[in-house]
N, C-alpha and C. Protein backbone atom coordinates (compact mmCIF):
# COMPACT_ATOMS: atom_id res chain seq x y z
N UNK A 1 -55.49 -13.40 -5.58
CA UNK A 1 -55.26 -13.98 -6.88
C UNK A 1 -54.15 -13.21 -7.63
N UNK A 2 -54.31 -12.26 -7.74
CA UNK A 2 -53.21 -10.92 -8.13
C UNK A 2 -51.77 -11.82 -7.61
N UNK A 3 -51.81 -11.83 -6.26
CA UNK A 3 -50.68 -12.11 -5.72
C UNK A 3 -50.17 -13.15 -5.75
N UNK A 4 -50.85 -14.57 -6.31
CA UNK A 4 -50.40 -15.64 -7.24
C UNK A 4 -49.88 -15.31 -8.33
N UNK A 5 -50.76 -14.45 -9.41
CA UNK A 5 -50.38 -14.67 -10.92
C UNK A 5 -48.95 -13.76 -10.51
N UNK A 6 -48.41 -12.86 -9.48
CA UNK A 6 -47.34 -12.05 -9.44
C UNK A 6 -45.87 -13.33 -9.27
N UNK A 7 -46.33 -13.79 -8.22
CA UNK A 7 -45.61 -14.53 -7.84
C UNK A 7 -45.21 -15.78 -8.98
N UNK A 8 -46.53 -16.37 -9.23
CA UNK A 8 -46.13 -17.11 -11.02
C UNK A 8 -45.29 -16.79 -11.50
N UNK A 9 -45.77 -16.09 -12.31
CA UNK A 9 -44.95 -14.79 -13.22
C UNK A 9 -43.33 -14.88 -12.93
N UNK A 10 -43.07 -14.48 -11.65
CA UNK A 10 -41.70 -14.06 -11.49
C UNK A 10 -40.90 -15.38 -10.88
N UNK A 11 -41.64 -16.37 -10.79
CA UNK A 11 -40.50 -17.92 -10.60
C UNK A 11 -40.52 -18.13 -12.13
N UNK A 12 -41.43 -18.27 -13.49
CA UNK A 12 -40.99 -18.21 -14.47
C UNK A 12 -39.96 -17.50 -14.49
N UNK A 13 -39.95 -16.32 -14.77
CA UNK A 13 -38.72 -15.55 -15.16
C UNK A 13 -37.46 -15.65 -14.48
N UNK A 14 -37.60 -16.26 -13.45
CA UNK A 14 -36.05 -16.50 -12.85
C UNK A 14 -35.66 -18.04 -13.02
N UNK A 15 -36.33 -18.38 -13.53
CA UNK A 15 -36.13 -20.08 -13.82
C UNK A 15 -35.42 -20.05 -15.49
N UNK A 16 -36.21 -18.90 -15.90
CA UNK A 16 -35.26 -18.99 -17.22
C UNK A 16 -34.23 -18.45 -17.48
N UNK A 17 -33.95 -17.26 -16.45
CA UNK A 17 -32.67 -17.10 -16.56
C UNK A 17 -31.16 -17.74 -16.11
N UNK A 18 -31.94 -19.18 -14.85
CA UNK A 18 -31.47 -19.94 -14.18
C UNK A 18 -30.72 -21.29 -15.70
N UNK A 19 -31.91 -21.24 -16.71
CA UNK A 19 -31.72 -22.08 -17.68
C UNK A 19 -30.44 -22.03 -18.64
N UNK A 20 -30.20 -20.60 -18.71
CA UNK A 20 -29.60 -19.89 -19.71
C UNK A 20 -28.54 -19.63 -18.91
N UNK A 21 -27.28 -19.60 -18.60
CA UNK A 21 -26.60 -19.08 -18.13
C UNK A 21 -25.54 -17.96 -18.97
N UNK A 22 -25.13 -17.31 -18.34
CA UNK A 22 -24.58 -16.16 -19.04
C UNK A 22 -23.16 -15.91 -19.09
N UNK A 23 -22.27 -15.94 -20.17
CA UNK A 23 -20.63 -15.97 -20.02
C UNK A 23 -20.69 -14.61 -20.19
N UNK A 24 -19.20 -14.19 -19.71
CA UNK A 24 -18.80 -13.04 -20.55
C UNK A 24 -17.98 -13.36 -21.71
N UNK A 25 -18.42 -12.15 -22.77
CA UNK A 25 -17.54 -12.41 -23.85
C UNK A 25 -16.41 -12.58 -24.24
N UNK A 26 -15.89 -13.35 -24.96
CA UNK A 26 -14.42 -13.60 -25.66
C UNK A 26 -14.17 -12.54 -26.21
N UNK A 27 -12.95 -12.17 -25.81
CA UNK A 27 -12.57 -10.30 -26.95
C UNK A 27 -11.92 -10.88 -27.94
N UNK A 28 -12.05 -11.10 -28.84
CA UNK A 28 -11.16 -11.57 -30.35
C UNK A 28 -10.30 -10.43 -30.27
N UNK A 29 -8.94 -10.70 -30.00
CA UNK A 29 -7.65 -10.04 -29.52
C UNK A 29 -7.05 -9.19 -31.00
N UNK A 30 -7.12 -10.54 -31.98
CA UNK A 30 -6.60 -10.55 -33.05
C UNK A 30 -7.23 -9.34 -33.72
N UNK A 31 -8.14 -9.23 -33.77
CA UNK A 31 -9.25 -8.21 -34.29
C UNK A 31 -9.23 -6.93 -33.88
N UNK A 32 -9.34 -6.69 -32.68
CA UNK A 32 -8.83 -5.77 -31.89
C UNK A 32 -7.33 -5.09 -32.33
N UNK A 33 -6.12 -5.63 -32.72
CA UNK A 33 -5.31 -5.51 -33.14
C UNK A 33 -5.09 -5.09 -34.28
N UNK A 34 -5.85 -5.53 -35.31
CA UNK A 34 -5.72 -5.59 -36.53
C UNK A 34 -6.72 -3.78 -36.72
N UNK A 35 -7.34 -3.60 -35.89
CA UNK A 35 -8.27 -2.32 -36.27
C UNK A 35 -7.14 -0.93 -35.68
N UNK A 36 -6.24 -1.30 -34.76
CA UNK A 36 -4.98 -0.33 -34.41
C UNK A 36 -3.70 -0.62 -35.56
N UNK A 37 -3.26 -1.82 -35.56
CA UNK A 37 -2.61 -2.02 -36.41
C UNK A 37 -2.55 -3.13 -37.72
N UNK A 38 -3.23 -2.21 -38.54
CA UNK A 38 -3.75 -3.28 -39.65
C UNK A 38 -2.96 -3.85 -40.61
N UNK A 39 -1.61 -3.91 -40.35
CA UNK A 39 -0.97 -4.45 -41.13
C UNK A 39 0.09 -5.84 -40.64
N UNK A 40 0.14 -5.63 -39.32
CA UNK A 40 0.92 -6.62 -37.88
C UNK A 40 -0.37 -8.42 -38.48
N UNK A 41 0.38 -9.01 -38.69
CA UNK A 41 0.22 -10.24 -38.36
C UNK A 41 0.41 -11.30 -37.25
N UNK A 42 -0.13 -11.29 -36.44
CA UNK A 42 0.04 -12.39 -35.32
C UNK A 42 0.54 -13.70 -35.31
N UNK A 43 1.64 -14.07 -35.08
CA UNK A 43 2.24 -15.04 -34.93
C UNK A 43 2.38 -16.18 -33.58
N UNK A 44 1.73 -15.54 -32.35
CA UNK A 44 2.40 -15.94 -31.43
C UNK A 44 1.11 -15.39 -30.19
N UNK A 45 0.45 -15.62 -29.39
CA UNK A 45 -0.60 -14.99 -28.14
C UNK A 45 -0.57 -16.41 -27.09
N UNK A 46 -0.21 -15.72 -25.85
CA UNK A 46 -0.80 -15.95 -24.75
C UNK A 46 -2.01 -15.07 -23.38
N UNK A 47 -2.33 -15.67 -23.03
CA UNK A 47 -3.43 -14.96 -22.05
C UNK A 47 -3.26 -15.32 -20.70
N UNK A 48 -3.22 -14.55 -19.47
CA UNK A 48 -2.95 -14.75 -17.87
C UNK A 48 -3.73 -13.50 -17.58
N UNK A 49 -4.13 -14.05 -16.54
CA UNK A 49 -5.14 -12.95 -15.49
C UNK A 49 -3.79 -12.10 -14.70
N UNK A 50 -3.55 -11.00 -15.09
CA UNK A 50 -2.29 -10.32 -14.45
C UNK A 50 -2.49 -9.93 -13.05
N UNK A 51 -3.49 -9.10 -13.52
CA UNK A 51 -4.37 -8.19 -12.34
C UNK A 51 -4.99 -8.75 -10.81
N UNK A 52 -5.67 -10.16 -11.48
CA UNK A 52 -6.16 -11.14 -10.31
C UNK A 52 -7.95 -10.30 -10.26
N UNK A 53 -8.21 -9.73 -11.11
CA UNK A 53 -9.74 -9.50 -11.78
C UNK A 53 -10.64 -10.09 -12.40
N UNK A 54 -10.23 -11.67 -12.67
CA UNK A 54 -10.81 -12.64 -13.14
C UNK A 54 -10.71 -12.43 -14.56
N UNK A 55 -10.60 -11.48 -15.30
CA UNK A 55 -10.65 -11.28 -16.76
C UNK A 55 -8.48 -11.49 -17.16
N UNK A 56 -8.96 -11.75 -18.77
CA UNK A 56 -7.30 -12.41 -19.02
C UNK A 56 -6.86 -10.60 -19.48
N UNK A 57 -5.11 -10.81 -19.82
CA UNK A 57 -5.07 -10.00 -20.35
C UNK A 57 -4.66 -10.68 -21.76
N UNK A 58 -3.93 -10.50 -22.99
CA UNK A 58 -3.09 -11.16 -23.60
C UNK A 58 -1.98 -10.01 -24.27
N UNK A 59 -0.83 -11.52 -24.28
CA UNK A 59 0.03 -11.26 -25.14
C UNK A 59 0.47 -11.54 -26.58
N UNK A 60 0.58 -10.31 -27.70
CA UNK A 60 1.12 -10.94 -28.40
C UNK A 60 2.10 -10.73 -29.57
N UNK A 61 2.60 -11.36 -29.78
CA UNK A 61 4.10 -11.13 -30.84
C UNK A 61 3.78 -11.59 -32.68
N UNK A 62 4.17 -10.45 -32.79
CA UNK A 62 3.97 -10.39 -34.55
C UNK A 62 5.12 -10.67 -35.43
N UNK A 63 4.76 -10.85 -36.60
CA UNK A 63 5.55 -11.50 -37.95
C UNK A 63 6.60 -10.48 -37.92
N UNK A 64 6.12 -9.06 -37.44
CA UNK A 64 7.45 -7.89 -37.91
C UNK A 64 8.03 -7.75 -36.49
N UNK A 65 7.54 -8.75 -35.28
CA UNK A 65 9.04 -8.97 -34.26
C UNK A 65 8.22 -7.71 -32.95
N UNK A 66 7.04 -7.64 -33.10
CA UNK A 66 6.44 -6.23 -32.22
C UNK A 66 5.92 -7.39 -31.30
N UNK A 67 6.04 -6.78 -29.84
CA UNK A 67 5.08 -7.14 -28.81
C UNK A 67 4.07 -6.32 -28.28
N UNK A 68 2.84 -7.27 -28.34
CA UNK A 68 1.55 -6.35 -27.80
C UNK A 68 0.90 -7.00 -26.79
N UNK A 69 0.74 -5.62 -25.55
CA UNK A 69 -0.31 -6.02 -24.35
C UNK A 69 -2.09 -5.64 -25.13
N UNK A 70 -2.87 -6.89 -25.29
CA UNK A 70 -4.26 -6.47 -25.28
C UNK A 70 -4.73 -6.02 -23.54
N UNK A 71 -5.01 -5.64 -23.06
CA UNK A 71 -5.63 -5.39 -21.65
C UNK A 71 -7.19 -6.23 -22.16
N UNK A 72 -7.76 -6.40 -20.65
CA UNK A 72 -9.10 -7.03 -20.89
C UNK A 72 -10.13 -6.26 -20.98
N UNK A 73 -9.98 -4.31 -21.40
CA UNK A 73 -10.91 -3.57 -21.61
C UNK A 73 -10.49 -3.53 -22.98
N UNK A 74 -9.71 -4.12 -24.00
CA UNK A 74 -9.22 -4.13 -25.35
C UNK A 74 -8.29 -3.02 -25.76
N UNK A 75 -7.49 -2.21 -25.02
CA UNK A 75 -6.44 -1.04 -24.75
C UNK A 75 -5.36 -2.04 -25.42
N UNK A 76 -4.97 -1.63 -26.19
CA UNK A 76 -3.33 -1.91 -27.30
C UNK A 76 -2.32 -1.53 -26.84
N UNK A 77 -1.21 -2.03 -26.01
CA UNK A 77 0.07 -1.55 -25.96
C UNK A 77 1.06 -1.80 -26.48
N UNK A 78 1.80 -0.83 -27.14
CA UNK A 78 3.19 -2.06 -27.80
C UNK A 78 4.27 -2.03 -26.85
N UNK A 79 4.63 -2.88 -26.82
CA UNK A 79 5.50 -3.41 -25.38
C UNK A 79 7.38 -3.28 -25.86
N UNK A 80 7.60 -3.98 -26.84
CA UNK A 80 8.52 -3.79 -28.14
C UNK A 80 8.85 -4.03 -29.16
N UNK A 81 9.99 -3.79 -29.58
CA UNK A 81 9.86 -3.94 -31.10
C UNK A 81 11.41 -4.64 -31.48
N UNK A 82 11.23 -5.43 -32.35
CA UNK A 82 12.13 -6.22 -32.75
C UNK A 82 12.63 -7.23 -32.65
N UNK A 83 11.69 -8.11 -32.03
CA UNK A 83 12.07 -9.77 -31.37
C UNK A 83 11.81 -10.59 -32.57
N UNK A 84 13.17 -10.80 -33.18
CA UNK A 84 12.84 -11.70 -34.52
C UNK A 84 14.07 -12.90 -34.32
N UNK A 85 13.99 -13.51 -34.64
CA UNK A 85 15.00 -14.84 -34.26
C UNK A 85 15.14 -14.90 -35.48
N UNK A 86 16.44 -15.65 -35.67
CA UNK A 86 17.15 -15.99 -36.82
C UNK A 86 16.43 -16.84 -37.72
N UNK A 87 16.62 -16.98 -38.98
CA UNK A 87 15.79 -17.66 -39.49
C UNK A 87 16.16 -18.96 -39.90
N UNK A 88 17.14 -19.54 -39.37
CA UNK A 88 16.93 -20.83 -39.25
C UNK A 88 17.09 -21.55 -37.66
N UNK A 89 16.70 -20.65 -36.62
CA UNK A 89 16.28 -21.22 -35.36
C UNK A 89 14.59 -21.04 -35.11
N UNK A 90 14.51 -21.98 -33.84
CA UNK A 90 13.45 -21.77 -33.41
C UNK A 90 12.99 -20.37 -33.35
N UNK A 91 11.63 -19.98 -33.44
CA UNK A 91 10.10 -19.18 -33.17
C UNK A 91 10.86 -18.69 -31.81
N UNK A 92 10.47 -17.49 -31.67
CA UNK A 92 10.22 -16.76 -29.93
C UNK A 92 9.49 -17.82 -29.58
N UNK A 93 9.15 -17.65 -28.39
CA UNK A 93 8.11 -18.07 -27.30
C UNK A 93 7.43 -17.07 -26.30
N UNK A 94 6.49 -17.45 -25.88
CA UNK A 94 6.08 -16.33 -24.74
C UNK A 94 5.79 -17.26 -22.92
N UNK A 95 6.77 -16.98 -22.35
CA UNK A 95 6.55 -17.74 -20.99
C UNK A 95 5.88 -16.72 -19.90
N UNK A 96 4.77 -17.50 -19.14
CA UNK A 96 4.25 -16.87 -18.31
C UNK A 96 4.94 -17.41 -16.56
N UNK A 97 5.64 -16.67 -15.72
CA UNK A 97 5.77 -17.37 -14.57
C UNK A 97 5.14 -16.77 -13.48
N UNK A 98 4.86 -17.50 -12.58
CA UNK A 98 4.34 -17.24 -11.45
C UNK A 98 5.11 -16.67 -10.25
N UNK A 99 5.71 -16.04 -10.20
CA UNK A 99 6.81 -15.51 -9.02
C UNK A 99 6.54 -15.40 -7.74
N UNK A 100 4.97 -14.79 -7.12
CA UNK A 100 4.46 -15.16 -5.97
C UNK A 100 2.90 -14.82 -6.26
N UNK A 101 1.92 -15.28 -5.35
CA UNK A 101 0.91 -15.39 -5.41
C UNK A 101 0.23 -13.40 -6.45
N UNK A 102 0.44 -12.70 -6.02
CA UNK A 102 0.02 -11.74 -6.79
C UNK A 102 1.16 -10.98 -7.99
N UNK A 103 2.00 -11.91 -7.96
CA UNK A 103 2.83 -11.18 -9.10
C UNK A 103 3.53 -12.22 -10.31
N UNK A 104 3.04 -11.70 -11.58
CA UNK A 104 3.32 -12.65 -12.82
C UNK A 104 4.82 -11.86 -13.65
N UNK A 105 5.83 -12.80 -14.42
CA UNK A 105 6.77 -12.31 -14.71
C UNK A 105 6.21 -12.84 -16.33
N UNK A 106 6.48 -12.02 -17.70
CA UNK A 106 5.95 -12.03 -18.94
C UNK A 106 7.62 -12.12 -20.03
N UNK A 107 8.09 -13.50 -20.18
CA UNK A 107 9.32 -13.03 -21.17
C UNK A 107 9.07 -13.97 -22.43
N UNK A 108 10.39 -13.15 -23.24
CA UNK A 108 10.20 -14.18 -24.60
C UNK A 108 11.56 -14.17 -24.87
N UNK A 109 11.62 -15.76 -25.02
CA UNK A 109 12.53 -16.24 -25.08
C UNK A 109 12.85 -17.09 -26.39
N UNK A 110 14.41 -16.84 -27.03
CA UNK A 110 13.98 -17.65 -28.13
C UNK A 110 15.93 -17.79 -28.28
N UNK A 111 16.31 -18.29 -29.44
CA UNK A 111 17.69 -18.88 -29.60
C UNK A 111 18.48 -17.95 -30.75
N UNK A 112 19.39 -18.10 -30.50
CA UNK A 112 20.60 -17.10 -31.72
C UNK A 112 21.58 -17.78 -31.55
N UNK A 113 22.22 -17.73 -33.19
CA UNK A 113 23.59 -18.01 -33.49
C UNK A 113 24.82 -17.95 -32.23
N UNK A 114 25.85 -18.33 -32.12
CA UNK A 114 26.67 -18.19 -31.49
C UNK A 114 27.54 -16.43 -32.00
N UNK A 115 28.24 -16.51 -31.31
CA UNK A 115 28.98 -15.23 -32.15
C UNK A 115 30.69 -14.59 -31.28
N UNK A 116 30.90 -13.37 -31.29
CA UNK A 116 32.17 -13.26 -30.86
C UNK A 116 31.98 -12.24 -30.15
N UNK A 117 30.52 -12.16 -30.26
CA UNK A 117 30.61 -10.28 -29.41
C UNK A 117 29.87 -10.81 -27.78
């Protein structure tokens, strides 16, 4: 009898965890950011699995022209500084390409005036 109510017991408990399934969490990037650099406004994030670890990393570009790597353990990198486009062209962009199966290329691309130099 013991060895019924055991056995009971433990198809409940795996039935409910069967019910419930379990994500991993969303890292609010923005947040993360804002607690290193609390004054950077976000303008601009994308996310790609770099690594091929199943978790994203993201990218992202701020109002004062800074680029930041979030990593998917929430590690802040600033990547650079000063990507501001003219202000009457288009926004940066952030393109992700695929170059070969384990390797991703990360640019930002955006438009400027003509000029003489």
């Amino acid at each position: 009898m013991k060895k019924f109510i055991l056995v009971f017991f433990s198809v409940i408990i795996v039935s409910a965890f069967l019910q419930f399934p379990t994500f991993a969490a969303e890292i609010n990037v923005k947040e993360i950011l804002k607690k290193k650099y609390p004054r950077e406004i976000v303008t601009l994030s994308k996310s790609t699995d770099l690594n091929g670890d199943g978790k994203k990393e993201y990218f992202l570009l701020t109002e004062a022209g800074n680029f930041f790597l979030v990593n998917s353990k929430g590690a802040v990198v600033l990547i650079n500084t000063n990507i501001i486009s003219d202000e009457f062209f288009e926004q940066p962009t952030i393109q992700i390409y695929q170059v070969s199966k384990k390797e991703k290329h990360i640019a930002i691309t955006f438009e400027y005036g003509p000029s003489n130099t």
